[in-house]
Every structure is written in C-alpha cells, then in structure tokens.
N, C-alpha and C. Protein backbone atom coordinates (compact mmCIF):
# COMPACT_ATOMS: atom_id res chain seq x y z
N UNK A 1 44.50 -41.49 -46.99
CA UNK A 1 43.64 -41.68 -45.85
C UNK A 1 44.49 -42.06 -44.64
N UNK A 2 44.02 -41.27 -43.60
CA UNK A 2 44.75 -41.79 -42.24
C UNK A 2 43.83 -42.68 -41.58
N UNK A 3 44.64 -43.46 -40.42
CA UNK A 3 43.84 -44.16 -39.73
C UNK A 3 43.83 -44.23 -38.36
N UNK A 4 43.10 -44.04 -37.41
CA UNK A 4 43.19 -43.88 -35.48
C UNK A 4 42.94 -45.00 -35.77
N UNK A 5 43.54 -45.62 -34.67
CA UNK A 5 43.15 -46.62 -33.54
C UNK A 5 43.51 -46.55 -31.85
N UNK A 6 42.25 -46.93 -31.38
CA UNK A 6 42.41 -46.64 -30.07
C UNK A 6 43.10 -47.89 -29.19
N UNK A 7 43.79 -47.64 -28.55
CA UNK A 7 43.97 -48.92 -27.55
C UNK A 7 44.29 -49.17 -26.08
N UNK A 8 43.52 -49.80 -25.48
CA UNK A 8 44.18 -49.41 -24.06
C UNK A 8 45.11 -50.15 -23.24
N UNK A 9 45.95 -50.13 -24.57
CA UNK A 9 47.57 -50.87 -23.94
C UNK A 9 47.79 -50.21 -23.44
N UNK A 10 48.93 -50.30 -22.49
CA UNK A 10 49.93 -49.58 -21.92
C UNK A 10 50.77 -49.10 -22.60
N UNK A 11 51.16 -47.25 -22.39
CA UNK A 11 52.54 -47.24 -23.47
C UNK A 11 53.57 -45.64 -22.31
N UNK A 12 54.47 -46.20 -22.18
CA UNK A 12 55.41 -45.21 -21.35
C UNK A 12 56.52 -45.14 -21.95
N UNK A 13 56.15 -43.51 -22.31
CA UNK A 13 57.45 -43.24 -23.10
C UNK A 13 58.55 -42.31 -21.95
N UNK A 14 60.24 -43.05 -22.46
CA UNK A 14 60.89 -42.47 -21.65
C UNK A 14 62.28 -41.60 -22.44
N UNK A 15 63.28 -41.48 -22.29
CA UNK A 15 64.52 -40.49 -22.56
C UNK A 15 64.17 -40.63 -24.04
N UNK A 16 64.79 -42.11 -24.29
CA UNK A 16 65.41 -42.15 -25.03
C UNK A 16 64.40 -43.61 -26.09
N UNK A 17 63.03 -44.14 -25.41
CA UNK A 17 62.37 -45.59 -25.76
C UNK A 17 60.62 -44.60 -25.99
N UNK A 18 60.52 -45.24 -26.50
CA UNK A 18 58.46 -45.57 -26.20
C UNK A 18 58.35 -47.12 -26.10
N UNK A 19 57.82 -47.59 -24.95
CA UNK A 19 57.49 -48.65 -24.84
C UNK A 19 56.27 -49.15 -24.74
N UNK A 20 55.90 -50.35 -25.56
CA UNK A 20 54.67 -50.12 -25.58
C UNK A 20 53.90 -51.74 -25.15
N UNK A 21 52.78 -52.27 -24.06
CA UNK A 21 52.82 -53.60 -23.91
C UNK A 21 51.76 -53.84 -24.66
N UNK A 22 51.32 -54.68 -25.89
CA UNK A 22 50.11 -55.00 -26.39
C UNK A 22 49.64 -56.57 -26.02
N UNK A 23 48.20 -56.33 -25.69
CA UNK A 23 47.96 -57.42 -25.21
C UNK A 23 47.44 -58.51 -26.61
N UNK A 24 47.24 -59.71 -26.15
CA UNK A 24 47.37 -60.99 -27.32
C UNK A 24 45.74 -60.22 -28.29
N UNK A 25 44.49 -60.02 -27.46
CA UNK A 25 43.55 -59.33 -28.16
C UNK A 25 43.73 -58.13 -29.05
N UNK A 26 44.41 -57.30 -29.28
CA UNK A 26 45.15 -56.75 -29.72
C UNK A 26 45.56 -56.72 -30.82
N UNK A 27 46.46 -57.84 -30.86
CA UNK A 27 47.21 -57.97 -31.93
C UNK A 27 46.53 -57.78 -33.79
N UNK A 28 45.55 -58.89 -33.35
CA UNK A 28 45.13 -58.94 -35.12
C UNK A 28 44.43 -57.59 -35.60
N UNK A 29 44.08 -56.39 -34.74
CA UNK A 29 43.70 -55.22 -34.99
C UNK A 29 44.74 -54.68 -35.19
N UNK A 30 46.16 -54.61 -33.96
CA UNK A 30 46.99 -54.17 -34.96
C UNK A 30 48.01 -54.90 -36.12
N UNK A 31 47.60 -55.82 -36.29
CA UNK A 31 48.17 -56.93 -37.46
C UNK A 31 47.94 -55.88 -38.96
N UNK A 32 46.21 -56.07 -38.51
CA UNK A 32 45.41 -55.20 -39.72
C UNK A 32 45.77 -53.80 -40.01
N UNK A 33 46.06 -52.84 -38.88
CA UNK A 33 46.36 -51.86 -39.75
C UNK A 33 47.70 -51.51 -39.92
N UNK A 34 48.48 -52.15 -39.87
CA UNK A 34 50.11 -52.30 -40.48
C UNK A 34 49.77 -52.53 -41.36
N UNK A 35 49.53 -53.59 -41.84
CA UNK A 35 49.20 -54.26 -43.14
C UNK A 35 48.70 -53.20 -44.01
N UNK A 36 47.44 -52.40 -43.71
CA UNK A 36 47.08 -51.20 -44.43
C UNK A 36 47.72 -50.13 -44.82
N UNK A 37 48.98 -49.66 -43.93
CA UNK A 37 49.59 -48.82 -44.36
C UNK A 37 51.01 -49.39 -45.07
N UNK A 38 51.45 -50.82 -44.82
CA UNK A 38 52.51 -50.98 -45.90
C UNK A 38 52.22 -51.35 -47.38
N UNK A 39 50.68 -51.64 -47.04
CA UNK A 39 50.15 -51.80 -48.70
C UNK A 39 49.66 -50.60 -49.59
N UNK A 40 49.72 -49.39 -48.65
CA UNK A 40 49.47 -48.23 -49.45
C UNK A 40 47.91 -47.75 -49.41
N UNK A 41 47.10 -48.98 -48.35
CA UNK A 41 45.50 -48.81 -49.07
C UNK A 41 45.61 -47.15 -47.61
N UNK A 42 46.20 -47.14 -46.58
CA UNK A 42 46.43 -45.86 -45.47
C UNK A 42 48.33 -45.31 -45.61
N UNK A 43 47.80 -43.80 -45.34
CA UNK A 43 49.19 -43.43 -45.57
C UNK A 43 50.01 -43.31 -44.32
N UNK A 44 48.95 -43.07 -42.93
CA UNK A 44 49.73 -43.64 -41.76
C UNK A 44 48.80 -43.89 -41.02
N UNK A 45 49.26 -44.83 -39.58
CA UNK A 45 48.36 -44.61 -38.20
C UNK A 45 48.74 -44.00 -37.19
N UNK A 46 47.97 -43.42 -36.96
CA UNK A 46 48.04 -42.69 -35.21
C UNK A 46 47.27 -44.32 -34.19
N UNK A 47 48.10 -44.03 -33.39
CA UNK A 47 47.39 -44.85 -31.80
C UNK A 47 47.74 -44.08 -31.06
N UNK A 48 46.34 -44.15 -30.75
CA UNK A 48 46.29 -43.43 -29.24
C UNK A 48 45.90 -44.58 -27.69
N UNK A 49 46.75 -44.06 -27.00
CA UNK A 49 46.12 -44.97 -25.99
C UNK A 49 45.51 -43.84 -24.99
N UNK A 50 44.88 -44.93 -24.35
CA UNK A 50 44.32 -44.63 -23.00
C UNK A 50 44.85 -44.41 -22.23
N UNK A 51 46.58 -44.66 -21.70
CA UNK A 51 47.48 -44.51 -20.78
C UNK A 51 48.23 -43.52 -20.72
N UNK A 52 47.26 -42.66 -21.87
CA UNK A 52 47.97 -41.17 -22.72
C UNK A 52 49.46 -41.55 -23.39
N UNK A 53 49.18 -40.37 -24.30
CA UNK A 53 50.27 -40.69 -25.29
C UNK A 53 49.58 -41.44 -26.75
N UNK A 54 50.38 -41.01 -27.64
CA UNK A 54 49.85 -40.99 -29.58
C UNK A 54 51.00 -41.27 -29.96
N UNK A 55 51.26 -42.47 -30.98
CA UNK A 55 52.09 -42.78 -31.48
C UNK A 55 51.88 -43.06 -32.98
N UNK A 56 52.06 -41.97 -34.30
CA UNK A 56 52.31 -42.35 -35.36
C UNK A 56 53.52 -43.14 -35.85
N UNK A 57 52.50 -44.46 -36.63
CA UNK A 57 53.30 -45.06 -37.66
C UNK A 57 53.37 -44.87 -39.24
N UNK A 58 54.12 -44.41 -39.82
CA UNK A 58 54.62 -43.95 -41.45
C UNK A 58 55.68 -44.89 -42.29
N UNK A 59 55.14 -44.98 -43.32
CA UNK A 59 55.90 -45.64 -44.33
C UNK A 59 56.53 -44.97 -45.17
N UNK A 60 57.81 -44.81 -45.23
CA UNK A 60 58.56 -44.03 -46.64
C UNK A 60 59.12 -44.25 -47.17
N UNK A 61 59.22 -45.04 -48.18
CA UNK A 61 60.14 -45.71 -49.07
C UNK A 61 61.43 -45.38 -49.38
N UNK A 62 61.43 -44.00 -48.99
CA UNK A 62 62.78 -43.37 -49.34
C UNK A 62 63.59 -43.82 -48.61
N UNK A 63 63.30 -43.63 -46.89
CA UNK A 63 64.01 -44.38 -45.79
C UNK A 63 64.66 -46.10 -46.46
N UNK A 64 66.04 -46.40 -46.43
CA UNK A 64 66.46 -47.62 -47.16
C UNK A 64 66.48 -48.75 -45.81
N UNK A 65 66.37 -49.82 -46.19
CA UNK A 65 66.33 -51.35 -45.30
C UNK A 65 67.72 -50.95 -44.99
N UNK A 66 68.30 -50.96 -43.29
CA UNK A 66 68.72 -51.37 -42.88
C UNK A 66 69.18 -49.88 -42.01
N UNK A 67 68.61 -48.83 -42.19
CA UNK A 67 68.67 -47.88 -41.47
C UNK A 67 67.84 -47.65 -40.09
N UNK A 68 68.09 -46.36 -39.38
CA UNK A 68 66.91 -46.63 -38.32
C UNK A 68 65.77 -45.66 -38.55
N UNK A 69 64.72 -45.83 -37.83
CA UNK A 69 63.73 -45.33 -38.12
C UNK A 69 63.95 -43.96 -37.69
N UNK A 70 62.99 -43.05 -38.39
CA UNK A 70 63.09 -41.46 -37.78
C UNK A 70 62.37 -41.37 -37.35
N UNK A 71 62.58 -40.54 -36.13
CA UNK A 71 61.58 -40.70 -34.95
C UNK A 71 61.37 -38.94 -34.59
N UNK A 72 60.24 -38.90 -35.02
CA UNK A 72 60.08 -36.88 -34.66
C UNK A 72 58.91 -36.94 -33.11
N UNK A 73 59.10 -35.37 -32.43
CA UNK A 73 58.18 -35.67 -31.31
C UNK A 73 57.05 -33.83 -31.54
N UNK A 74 55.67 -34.26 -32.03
CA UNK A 74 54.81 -32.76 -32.06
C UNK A 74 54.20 -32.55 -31.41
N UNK A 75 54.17 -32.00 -30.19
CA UNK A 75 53.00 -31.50 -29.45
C UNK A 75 52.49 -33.16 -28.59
N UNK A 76 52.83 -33.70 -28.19
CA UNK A 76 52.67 -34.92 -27.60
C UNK A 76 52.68 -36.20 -28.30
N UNK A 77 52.86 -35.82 -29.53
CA UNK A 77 52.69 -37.40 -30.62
C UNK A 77 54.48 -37.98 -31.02
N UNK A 78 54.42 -38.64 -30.54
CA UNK A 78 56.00 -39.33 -31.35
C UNK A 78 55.32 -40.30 -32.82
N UNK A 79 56.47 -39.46 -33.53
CA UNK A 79 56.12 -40.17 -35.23
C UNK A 79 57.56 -40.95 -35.66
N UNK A 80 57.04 -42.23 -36.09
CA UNK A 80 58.02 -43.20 -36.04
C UNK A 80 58.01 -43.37 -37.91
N UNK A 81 58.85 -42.93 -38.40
CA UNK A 81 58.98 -43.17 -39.99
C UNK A 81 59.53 -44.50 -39.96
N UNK A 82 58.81 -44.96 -40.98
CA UNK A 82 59.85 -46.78 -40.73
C UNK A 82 60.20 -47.01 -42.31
N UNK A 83 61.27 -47.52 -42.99
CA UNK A 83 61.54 -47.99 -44.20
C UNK A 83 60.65 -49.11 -43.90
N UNK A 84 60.41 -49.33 -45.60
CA UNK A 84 59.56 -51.41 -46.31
C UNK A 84 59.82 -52.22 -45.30
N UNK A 85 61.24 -52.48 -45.11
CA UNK A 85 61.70 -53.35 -44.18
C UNK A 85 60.97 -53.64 -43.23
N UNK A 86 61.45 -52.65 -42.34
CA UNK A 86 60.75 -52.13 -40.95
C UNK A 86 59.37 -52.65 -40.80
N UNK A 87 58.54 -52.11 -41.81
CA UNK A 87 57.26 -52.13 -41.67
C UNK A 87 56.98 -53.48 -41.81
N UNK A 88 57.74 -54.09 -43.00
CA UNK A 88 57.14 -56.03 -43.13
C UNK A 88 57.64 -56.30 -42.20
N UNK A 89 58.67 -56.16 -41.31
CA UNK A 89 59.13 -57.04 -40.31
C UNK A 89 58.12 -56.76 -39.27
N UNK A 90 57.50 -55.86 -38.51
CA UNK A 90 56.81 -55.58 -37.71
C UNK A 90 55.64 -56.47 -38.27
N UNK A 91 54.95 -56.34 -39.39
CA UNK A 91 53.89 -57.13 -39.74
C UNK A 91 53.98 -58.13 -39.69
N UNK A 92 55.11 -58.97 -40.56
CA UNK A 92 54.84 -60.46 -40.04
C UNK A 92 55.19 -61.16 -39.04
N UNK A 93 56.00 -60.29 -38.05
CA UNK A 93 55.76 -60.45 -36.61
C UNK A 93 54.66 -60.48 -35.83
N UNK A 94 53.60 -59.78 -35.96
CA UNK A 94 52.66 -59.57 -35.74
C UNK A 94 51.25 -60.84 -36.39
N UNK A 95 51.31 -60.76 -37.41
CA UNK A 95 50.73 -61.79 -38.18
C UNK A 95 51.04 -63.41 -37.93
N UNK A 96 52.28 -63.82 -37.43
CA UNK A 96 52.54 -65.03 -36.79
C UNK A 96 52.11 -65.33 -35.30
N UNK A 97 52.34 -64.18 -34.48
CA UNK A 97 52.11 -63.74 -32.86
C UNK A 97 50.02 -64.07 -33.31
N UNK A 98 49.40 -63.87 -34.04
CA UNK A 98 48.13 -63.84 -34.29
C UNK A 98 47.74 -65.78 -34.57
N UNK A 99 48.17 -65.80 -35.67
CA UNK A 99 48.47 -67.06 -36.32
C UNK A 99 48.72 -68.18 -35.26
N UNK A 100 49.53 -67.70 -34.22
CA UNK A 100 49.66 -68.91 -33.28
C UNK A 100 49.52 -68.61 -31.82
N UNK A 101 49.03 -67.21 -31.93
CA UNK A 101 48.07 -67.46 -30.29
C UNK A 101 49.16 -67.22 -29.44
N UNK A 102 50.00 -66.99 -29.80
CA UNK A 102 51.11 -65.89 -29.00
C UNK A 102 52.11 -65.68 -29.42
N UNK A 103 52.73 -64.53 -29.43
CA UNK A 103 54.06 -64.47 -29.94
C UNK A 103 55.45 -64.79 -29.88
N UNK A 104 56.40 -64.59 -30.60
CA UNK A 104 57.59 -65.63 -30.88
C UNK A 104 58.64 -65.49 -29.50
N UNK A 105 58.86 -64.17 -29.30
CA UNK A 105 60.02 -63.38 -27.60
C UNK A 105 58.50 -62.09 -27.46
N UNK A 106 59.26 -62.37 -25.96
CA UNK A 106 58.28 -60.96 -25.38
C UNK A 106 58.22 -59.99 -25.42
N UNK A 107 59.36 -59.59 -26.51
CA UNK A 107 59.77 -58.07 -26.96
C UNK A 107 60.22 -58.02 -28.22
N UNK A 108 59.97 -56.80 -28.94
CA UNK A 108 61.00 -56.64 -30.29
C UNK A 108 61.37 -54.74 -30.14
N UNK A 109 62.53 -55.31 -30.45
CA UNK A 109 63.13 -53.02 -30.37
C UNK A 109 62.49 -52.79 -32.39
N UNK A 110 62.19 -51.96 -32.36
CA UNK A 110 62.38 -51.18 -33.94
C UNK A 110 63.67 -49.52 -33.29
N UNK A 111 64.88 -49.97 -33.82
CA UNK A 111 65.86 -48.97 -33.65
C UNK A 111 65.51 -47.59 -34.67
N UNK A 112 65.27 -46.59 -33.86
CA UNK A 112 64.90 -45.32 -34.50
C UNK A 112 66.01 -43.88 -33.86
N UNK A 113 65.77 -43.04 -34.42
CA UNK A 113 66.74 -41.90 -33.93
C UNK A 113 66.02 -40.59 -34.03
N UNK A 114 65.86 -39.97 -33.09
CA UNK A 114 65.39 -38.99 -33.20
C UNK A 114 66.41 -37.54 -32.82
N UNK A 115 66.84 -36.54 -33.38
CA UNK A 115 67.26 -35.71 -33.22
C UNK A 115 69.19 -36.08 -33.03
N UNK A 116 69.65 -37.10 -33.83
CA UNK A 116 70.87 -37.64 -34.15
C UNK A 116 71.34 -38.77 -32.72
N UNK A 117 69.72 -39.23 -32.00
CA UNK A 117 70.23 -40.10 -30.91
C UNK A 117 69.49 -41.39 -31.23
N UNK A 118 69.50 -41.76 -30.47
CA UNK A 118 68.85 -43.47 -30.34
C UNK A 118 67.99 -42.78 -29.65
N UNK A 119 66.45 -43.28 -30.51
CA UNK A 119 65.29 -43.83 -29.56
C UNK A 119 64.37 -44.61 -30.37
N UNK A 120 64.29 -45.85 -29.56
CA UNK A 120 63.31 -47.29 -30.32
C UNK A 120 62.03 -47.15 -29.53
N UNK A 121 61.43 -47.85 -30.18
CA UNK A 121 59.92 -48.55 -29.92
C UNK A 121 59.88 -49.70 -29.99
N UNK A 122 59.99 -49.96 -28.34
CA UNK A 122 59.94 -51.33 -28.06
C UNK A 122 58.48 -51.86 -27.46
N UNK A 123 57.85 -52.86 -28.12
CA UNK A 123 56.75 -53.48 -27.70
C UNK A 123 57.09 -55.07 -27.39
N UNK A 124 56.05 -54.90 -25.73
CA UNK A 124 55.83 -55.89 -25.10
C UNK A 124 54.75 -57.17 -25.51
N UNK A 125 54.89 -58.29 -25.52
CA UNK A 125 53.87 -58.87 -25.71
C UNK A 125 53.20 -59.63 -24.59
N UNK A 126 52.04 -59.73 -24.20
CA UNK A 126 51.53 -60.35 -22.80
C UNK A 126 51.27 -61.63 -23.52
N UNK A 127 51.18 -62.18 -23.99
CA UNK A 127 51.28 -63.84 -24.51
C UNK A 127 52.72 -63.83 -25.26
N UNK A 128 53.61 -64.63 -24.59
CA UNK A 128 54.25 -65.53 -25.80
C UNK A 128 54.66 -66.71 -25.07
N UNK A 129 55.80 -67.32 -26.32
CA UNK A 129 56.64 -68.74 -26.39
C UNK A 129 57.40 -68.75 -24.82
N UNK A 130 57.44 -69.31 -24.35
CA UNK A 130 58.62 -69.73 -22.88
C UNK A 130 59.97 -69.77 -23.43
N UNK A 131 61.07 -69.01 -23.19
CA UNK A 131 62.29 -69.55 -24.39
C UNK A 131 62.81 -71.02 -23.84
N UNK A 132 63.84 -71.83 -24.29
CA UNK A 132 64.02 -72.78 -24.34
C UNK A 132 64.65 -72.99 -23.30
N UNK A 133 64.69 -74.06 -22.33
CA UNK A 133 65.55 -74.68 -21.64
C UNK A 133 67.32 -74.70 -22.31
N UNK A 134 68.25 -74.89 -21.60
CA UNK A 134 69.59 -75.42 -22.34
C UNK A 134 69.43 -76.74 -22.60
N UNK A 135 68.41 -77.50 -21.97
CA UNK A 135 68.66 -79.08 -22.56
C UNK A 135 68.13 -78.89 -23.61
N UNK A 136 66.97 -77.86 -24.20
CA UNK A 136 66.31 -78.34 -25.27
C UNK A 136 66.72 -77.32 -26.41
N UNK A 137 67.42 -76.50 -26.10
CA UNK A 137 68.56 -75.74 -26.89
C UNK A 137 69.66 -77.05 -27.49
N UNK A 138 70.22 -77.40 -26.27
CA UNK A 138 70.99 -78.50 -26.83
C UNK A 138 70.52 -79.71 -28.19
N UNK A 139 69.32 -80.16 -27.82
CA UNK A 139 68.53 -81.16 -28.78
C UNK A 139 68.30 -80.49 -29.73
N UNK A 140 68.27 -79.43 -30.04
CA UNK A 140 67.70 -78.67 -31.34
C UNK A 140 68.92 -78.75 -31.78
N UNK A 141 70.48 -78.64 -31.82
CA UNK A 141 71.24 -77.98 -32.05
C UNK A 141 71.95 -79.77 -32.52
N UNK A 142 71.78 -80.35 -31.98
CA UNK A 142 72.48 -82.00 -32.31
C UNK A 142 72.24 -82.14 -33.92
C-alpha cells in the first residue's frame, strides 16, 4: 500500500537540494507516516505540496547504513530511496521535534545522490531549540 499526503509546506527544489520547510503542525502527521513505511505496514509516501512539487519517500533494505540515499527524478516527482538507518534517523528526529514541541537544530541534510552527484533533502523546521550561548556551551562542558 502507498500513501499521499498533502502538505502545504514549502518545498524548493534546486541543482543539486530539495528543500523542504515543515511547519511544527506538521510534524506528528509526518512523524506518522515515516513510521508506517519503516515498519513495513506502507511501502512508500508520496508528498505532495501545494508549493508544487512531489516528493517520494522509500525504504530498501538493500541500500546499507551509512551510504547515501538514491535519489531518482520522474516526470516531476523526486524519489528519495533511504536505507533502515536513514529512515529511523529521520523518524526519531521527528518523533522528539513532536514530543517536545519543537525541534532539536533548524535543519537536518539526508545526503542522497542522484545520477553519481550529491543531492540531499534538507528540511527546515519553523519551531526549534535556540542553540546555545558560548557561556552555556562552556557550563555544559565543565
């Protein structure tokens, strides 16, 4: 089973990135259907936004942890194959960013390659953490 979801994030894809900003409402919808397709109950998702542009996400086990994602482009859809890894890391990124009402940095890259180059999918988050001052870098670090 596949799964759409619609969203009317923002997403501008450029050379060599798809970038994508999801807002904090957002998230636990797409929390949920990551979760669905790394558990096997969906075999991928399409999102589509409103800002045009479709972005499939795929799970393939074959793909090994620590490679980059394959990134194909059909007729307007970029398809982002992600290894286990990939996919839990995106999820429980996502699942904590939910959990605490905003997320951890305002960005995360997933490094992918399409056609033997670099191109990631980087998503924005409109809620997160403030990073730390150096004084309070410092106190953590004592």
């Amino acid at each position: 089973m596949n799964r759409l979801f619609r969203s009317d994030c923002s997403a501008v894809c450029g050379k060599n990135e798809l970038v994508v900003e999801l807002r904090q409402s957002d998230i636990s919808k797409f929390a949920l259907e990551i979760s669905m397709v790394l558990m096997g109950v969906t075999k991928k998702l399409n999102i589509l936004f409103d800002s045009g542009g479709n972005l499939e996400l795929k799970l393939d086990e074959k793909v090994t942890a620590g490679s980059k994602a394959i990134v194909d482009q059909k007729s307007g859809k970029i398809i982002f194959v992600l290894s286990t890894n990939q996919l839990e890391y995106l999820c429980a990124f996502l699942l904590r960013a939910y959990r605490d009402n905003t997320a951890e940095v305002n960005h995360i890259h997933i490094e992918g390659e399409k056609s033997g180059e670099a191109f990631d999918l980087t998503l924005f988050f409109s809620d997160f953490v403030d990073p730390l001052t150096p004084e309070e870098a410092f106190k953590l670090m004592k």
